[in-house]
N, C-alpha and C. Protein backbone atom coordinates (compact mmCIF):
# COMPACT_ATOMS: atom_id res chain seq x y z
N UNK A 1 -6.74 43.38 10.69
CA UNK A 1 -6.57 42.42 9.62
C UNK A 1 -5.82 41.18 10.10
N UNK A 2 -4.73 41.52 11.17
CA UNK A 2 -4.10 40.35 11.49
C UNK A 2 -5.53 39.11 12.23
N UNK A 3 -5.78 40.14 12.76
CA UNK A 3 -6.87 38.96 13.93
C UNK A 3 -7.86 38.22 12.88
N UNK A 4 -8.05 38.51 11.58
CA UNK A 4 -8.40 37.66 10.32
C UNK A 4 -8.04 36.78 9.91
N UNK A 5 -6.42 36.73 9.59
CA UNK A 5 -5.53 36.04 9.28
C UNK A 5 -5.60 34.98 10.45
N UNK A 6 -5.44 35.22 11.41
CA UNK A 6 -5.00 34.24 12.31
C UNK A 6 -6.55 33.19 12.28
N UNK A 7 -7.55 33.98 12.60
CA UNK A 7 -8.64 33.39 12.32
C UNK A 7 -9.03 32.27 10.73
N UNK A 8 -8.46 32.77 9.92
CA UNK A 8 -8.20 31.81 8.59
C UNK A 8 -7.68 30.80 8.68
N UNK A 9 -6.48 31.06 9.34
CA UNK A 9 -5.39 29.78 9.77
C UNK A 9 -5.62 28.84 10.09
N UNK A 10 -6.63 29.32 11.67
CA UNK A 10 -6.58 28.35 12.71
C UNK A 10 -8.27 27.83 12.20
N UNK A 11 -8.81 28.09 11.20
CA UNK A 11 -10.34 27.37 10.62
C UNK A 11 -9.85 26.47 10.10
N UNK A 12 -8.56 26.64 9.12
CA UNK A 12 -7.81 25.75 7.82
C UNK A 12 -7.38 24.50 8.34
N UNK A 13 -6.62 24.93 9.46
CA UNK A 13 -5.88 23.85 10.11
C UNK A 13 -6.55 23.32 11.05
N UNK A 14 -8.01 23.74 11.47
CA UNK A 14 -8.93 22.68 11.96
C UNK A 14 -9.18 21.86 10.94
N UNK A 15 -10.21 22.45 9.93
CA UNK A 15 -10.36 21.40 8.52
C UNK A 15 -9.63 20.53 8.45
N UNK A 16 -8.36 20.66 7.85
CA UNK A 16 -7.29 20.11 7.66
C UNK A 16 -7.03 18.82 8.81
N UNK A 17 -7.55 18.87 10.09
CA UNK A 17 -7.50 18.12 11.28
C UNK A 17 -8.05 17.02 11.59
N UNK A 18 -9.51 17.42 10.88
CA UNK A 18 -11.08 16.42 10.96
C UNK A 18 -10.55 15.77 9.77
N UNK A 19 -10.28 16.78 8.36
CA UNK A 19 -10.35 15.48 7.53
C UNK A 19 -9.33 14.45 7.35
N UNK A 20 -7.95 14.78 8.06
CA UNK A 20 -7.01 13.38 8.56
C UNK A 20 -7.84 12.81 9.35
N UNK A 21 -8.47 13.35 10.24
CA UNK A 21 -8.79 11.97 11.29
C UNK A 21 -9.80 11.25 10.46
N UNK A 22 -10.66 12.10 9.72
CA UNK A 22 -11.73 10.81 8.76
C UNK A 22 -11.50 10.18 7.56
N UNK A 23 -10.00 10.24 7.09
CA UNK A 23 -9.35 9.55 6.01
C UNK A 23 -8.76 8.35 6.82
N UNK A 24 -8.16 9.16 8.47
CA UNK A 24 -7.70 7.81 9.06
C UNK A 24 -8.85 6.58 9.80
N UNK A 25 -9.90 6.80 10.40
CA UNK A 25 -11.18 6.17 9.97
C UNK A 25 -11.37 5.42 9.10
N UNK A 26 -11.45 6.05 7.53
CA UNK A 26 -11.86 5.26 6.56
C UNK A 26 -10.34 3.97 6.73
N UNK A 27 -9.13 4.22 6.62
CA UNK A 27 -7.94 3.61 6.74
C UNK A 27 -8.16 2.36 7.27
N UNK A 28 -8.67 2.89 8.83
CA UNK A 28 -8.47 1.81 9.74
C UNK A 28 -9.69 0.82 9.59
N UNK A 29 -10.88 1.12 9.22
CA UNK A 29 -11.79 0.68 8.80
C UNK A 29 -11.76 -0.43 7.70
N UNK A 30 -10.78 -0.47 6.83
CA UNK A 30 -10.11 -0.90 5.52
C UNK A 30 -9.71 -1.63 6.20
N UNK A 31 -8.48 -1.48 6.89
CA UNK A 31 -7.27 -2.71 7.27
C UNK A 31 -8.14 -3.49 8.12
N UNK A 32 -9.13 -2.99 9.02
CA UNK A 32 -9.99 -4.15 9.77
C UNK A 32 -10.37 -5.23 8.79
N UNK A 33 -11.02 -4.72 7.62
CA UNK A 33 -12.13 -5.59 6.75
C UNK A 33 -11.37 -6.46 5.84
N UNK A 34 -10.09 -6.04 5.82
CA UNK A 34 -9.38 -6.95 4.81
C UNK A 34 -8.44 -7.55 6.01
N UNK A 35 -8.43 -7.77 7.08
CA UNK A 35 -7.63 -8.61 7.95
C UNK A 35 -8.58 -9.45 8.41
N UNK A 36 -9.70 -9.16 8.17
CA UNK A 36 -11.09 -9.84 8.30
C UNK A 36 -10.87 -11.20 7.50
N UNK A 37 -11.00 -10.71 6.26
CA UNK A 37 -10.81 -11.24 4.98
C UNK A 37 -9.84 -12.35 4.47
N UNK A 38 -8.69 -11.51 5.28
CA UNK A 38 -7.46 -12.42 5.20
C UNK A 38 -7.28 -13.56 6.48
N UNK A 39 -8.15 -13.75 7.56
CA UNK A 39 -8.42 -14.44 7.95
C UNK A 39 -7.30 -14.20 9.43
N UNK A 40 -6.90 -12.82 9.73
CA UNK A 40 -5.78 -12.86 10.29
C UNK A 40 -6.55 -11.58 11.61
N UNK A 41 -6.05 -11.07 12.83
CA UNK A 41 -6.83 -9.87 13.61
C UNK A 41 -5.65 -8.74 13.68
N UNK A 42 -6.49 -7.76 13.42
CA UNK A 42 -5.89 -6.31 13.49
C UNK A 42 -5.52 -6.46 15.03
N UNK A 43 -4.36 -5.37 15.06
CA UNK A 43 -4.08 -5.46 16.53
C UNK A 43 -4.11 -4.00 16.90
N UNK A 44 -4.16 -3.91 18.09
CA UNK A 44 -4.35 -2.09 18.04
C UNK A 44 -5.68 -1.57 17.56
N UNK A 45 -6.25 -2.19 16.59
CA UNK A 45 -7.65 -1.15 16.24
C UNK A 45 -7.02 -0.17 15.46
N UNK A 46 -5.70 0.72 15.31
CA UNK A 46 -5.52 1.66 14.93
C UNK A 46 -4.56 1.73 13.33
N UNK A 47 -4.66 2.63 13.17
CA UNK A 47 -3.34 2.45 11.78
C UNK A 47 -2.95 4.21 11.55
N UNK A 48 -2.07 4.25 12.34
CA UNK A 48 -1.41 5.48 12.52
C UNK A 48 -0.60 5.73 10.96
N UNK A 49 -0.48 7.30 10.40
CA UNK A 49 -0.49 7.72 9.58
C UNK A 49 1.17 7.81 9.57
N UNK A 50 2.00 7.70 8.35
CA UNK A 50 3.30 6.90 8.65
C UNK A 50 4.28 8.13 7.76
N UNK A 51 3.27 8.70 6.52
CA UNK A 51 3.88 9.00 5.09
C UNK A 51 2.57 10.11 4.86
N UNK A 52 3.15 11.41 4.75
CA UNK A 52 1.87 11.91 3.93
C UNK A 52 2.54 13.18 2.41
N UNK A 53 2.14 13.00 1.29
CA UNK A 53 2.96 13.75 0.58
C UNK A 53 1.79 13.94 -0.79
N UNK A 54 1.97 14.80 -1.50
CA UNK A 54 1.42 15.33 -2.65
C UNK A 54 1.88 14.29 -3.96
N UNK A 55 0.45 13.99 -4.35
CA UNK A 55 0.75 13.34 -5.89
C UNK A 55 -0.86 13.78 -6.65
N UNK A 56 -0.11 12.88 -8.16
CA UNK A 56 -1.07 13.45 -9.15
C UNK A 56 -1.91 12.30 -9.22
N UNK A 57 -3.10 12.23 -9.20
CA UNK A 57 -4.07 11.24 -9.59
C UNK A 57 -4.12 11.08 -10.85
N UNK A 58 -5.33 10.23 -11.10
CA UNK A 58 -5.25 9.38 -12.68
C UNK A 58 -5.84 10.78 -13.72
N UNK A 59 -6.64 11.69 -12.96
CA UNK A 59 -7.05 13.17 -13.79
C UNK A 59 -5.94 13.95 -13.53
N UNK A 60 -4.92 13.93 -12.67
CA UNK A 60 -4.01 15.37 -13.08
C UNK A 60 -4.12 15.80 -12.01
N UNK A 61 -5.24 15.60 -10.73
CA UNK A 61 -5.17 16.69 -9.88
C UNK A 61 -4.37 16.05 -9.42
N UNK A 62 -3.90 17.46 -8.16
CA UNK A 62 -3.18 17.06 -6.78
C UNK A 62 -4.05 16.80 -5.96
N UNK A 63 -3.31 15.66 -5.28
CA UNK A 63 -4.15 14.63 -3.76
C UNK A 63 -3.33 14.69 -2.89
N UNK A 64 -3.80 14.26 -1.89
CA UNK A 64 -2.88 14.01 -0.68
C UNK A 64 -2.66 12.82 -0.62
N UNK A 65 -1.67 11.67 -0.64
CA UNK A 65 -1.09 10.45 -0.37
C UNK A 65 -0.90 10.19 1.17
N UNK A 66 -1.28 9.03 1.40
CA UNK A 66 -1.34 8.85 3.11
C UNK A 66 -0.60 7.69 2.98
N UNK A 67 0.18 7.10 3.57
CA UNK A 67 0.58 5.77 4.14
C UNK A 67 0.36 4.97 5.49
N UNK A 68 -0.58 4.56 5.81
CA UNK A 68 -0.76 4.26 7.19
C UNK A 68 -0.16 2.67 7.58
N UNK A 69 0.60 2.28 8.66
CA UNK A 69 0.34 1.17 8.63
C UNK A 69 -0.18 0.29 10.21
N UNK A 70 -0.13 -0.62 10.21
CA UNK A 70 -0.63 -1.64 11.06
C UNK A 70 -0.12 -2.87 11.64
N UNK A 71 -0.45 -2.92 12.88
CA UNK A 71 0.35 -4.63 12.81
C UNK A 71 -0.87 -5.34 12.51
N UNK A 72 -0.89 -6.58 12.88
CA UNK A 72 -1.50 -7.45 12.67
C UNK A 72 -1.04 -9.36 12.98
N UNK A 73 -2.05 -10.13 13.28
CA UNK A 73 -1.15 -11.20 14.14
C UNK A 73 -1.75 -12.24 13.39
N UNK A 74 -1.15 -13.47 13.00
CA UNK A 74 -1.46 -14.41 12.65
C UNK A 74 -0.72 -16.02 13.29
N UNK A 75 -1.69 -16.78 13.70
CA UNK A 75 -0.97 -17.54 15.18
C UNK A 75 -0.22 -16.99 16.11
N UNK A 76 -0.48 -15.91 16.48
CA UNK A 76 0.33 -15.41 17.96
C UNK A 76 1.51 -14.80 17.33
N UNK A 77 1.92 -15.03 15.96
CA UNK A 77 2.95 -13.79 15.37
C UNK A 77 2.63 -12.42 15.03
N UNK A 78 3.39 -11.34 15.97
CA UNK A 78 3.17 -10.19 15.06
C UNK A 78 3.58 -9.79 13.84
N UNK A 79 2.71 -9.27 13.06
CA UNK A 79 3.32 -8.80 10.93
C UNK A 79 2.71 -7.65 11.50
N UNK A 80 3.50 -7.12 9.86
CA UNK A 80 3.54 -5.51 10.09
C UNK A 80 2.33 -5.41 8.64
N UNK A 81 1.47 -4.53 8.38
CA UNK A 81 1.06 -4.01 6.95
C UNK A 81 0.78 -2.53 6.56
N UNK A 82 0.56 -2.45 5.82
CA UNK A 82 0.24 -1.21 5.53
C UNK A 82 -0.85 -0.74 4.12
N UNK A 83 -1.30 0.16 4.25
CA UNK A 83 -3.00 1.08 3.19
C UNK A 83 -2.31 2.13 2.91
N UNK A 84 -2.25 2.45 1.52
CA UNK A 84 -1.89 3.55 1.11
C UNK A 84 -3.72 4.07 0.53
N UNK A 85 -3.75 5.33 0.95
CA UNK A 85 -4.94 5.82 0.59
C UNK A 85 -4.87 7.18 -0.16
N UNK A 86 -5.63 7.77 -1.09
CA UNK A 86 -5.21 8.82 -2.07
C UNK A 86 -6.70 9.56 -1.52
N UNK A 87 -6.45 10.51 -1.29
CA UNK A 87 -8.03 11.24 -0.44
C UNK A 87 -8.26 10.29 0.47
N UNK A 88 -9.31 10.26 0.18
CA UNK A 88 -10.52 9.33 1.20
C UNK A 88 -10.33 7.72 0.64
N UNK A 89 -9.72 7.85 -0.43
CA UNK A 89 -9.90 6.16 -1.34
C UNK A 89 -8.69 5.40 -0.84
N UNK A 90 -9.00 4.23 -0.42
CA UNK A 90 -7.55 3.12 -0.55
C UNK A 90 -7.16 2.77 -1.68
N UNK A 91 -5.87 2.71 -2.26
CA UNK A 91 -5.37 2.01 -3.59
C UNK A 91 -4.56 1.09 -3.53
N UNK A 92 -4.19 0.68 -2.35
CA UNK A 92 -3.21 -0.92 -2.18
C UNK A 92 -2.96 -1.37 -0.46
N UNK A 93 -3.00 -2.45 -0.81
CA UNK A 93 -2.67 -2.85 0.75
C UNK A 93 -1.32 -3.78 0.62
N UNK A 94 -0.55 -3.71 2.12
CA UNK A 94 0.42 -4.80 1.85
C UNK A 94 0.70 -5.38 2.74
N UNK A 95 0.55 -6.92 3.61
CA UNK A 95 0.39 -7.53 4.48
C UNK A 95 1.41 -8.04 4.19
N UNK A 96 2.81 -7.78 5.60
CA UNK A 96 4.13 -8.78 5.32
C UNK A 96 3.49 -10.27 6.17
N UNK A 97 4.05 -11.19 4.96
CA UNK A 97 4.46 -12.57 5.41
C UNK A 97 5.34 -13.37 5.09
N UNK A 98 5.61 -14.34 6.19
CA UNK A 98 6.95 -15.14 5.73
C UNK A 98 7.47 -15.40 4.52
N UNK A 99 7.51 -15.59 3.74
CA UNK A 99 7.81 -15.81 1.87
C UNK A 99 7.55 -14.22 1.34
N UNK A 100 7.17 -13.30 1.58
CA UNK A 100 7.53 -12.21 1.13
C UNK A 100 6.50 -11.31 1.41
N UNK A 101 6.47 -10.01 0.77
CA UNK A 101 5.19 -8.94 1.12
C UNK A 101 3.73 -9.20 -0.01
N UNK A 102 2.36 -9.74 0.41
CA UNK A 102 1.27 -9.32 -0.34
C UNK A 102 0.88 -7.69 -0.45
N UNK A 103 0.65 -7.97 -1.79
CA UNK A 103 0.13 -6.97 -1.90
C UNK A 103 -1.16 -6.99 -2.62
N UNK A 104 -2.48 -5.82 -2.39
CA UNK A 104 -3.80 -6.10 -2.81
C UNK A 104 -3.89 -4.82 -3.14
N UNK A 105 -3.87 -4.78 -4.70
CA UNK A 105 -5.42 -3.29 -4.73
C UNK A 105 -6.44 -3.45 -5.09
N UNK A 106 -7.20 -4.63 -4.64
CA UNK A 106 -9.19 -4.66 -4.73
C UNK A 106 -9.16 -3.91 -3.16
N UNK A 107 -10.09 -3.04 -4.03
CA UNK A 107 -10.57 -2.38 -2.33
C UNK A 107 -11.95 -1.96 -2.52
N UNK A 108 -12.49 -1.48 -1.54
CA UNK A 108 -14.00 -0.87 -1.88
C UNK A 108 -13.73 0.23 -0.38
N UNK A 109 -14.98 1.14 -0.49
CA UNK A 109 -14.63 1.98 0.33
C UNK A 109 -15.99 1.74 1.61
N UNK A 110 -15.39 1.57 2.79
CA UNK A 110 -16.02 1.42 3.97
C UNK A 110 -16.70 2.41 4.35
């Protein structure tokens, strides 16, 4: 029975593995298209996962909350931003700049 268990585990926590890396995908995919947008270049390509914790969505369930963030350069300055994503969905972005932090939740999903 143990060699079951362990076998459960280690399926779960594969799952569990792929679908961070394809929430972080969708993430980084996001911060590309809206640094696109914003007229500014992702740096890194990447947006490493910063924050991850349990909340309730707009139905009640439990989700997983991600915080990823990013730099990003505008005239040869590095800024910092960051995508908060709820599952697979983005719900805000926030690009620091000089006069203070933007923030965006129009998003669509990449």
């Amino acid at each position: 029975m143990s060699d079951l268990a362990i076998l459960l585990f280690m399926a779960v926590a594969l799952l569990a593995w792929f679908e961070g890396r394809r929430v972080q995908e969708i993430a980084t995919a996001y911060c590309r298209r809206a640094c696109e947008a914003a007229g500014v270049q992702l740096l890194d390509d990447v947006a490493p996962v910063w924050r991850l914790r349990l909340v309730r969505d707009a139905d009640g369930r439990l989700r997983v909350q991600r915080l990823y963030t990013f730099e990003y350069s505008r005239d040869g300055e590095r800024r910092r931003g960051s995508v908060v994503m709820l599952g697979r969905t983005p719900v805000s972005l926030q690009l620091e700049e000089p006069g203070g932090v933007r923030t965006t939740t129009d998003h669509f999903v990449p």
